[in-house]
Protein backbone atom coordinates (compact mmCIF):
# COMPACT_ATOMS: atom_id res chain seq x y z
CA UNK A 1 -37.15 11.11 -14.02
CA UNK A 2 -35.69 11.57 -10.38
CA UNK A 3 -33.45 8.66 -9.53
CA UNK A 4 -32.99 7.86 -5.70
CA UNK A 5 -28.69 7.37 -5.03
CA UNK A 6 -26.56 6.22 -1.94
CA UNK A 7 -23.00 6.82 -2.51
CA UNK A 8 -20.24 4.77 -0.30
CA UNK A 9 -17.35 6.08 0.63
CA UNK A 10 -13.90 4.33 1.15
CA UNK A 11 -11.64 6.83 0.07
CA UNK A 12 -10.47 8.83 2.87
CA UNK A 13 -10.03 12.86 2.94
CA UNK A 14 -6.05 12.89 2.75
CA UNK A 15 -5.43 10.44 0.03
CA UNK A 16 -6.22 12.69 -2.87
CA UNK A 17 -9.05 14.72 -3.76
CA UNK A 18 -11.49 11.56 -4.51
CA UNK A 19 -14.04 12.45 -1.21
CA UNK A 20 -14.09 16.02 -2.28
CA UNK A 21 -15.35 15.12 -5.79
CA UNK A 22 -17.68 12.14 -4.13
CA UNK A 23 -19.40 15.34 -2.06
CA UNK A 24 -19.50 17.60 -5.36
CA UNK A 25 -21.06 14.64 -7.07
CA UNK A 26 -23.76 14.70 -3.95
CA UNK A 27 -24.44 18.12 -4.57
CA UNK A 28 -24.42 17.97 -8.48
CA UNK A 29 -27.21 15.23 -8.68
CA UNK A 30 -29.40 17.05 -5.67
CA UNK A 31 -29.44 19.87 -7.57
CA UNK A 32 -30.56 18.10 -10.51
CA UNK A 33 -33.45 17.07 -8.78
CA UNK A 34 -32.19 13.57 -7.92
CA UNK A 35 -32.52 12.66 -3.57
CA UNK A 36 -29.39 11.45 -1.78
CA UNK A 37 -30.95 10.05 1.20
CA UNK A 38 -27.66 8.60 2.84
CA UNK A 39 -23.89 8.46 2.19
CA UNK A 40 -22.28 5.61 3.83
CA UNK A 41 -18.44 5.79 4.78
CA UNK A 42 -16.42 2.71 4.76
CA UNK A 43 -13.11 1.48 5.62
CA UNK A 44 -10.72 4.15 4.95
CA UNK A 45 -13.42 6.60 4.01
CA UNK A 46 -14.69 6.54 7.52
CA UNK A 47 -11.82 9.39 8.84
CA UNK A 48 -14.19 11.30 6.27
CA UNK A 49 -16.15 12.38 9.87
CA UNK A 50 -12.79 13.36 11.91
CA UNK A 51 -13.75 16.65 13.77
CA UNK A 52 -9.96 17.55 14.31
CA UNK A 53 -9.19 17.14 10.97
CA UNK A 54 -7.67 19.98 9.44
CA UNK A 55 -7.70 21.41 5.79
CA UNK A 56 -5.32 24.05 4.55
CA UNK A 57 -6.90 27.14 3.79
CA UNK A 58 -6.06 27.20 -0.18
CA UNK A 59 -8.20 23.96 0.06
CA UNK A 60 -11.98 23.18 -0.03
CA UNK A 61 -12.61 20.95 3.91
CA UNK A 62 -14.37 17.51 2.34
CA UNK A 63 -15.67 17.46 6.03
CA UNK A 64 -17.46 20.93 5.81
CA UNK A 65 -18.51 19.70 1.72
CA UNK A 66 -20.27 16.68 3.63
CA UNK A 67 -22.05 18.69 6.11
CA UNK A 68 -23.49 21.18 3.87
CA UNK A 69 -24.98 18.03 2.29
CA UNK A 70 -26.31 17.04 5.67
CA UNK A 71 -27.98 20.79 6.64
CA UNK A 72 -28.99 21.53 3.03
CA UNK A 73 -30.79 18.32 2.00
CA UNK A 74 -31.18 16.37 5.17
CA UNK A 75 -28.61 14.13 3.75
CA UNK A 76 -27.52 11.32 6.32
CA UNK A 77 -23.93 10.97 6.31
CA UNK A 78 -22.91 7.58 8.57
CA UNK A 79 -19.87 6.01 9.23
CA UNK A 80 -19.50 2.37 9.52
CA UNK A 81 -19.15 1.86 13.39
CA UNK A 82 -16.27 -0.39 13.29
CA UNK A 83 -14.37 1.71 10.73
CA UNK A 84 -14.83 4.74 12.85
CA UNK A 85 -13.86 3.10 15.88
CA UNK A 86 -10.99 1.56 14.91
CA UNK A 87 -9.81 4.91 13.31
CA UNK A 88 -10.66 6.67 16.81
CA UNK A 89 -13.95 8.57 15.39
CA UNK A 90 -16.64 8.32 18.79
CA UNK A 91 -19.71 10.27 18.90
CA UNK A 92 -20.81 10.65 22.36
CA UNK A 93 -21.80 7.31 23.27
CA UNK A 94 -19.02 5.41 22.13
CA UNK A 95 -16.83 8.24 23.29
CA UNK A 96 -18.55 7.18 27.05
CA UNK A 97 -17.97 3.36 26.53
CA UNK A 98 -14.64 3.41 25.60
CA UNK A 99 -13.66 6.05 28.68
CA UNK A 100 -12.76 9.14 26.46
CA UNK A 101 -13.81 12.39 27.73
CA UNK A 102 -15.73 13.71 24.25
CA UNK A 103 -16.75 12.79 20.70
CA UNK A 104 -14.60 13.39 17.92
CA UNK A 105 -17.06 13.14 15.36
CA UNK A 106 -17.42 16.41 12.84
CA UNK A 107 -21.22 17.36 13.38
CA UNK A 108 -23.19 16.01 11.24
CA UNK A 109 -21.76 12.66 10.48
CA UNK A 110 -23.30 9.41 12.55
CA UNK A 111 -21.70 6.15 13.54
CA UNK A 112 -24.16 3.16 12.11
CA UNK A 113 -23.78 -0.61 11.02
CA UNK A 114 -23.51 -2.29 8.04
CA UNK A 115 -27.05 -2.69 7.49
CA UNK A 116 -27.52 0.98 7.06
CA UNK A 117 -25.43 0.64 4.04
CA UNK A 118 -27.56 -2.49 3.18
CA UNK A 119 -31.22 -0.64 3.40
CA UNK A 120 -29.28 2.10 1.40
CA UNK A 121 -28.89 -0.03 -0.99
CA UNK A 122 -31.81 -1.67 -1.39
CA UNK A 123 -33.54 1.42 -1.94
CA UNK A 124 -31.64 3.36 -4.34
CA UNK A 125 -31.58 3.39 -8.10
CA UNK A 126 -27.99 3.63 -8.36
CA UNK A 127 -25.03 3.38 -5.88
CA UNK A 128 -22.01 5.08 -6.64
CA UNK A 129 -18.50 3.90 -5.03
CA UNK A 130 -15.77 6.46 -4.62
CA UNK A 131 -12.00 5.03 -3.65
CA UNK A 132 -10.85 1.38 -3.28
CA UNK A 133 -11.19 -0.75 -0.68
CA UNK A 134 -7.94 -1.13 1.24
């Protein structure tokens, strides 16, 4: 029987390889038949969406892992808005507000609230937590 997940995120893309394995997991139980409707990032695991991020190139990009997720399933990937903001991530309109000149948000992450991660939850069979919070 398909299950429904949401997986949060706190670990964040340079302190080990913990979002990696959170995306493989994503893609593991999709192609299982299971739906990931959204991954929420939190905390830490917000810089999870930083465009100018960089990944050597002997290493698998968790950012690029994420947004195959997001193109191949429709898979919403959000970042808590406070968490991003506080780690400089803006998509365009917070970008505006705050007077920067452009987002810095990889494509296909989004900035949300806390409540996003609440319906998420409410809706899923199972949530899965990847990192600590810190």
């Amino acid at each position: 029987m398909p299950l429904n997940y949401c997986l949060l995120v706190l670990a964040a893309p340079v302190s080990g390889h913990t979002s990696l394995t959170a995306a493989r997991f994503g893609a593991a139980l999709l192609a299982r038949g299971h739906t990931l409707e959204r991954v929420f990032f939190l905390d830490n695991g917000a810089s999870n969406g930083l465009a100018s991020a960089v990944t050597p190139q002997d290493e698998r990009s968790p950012q690029q892992a994420w947004s195959e997720l997001a193109n191949t399933h429709g898979t919403e990937l959000v970042l808590c808005v406070s968490s991003a903001v506080k780690r400089g991530l803006l998509d365009a309109a917070e970008a505006q507000r705050h007077g920067f000149p452009s987002a810095t948000v990889y494509p296909g992450f989004t900035l949300g609230g806390l409540g996003l991660l609440v319906e998420a939850m409410q809706s899923a069979d199972r949530v899965i937590t990847f990192g600590a919070a810190g």
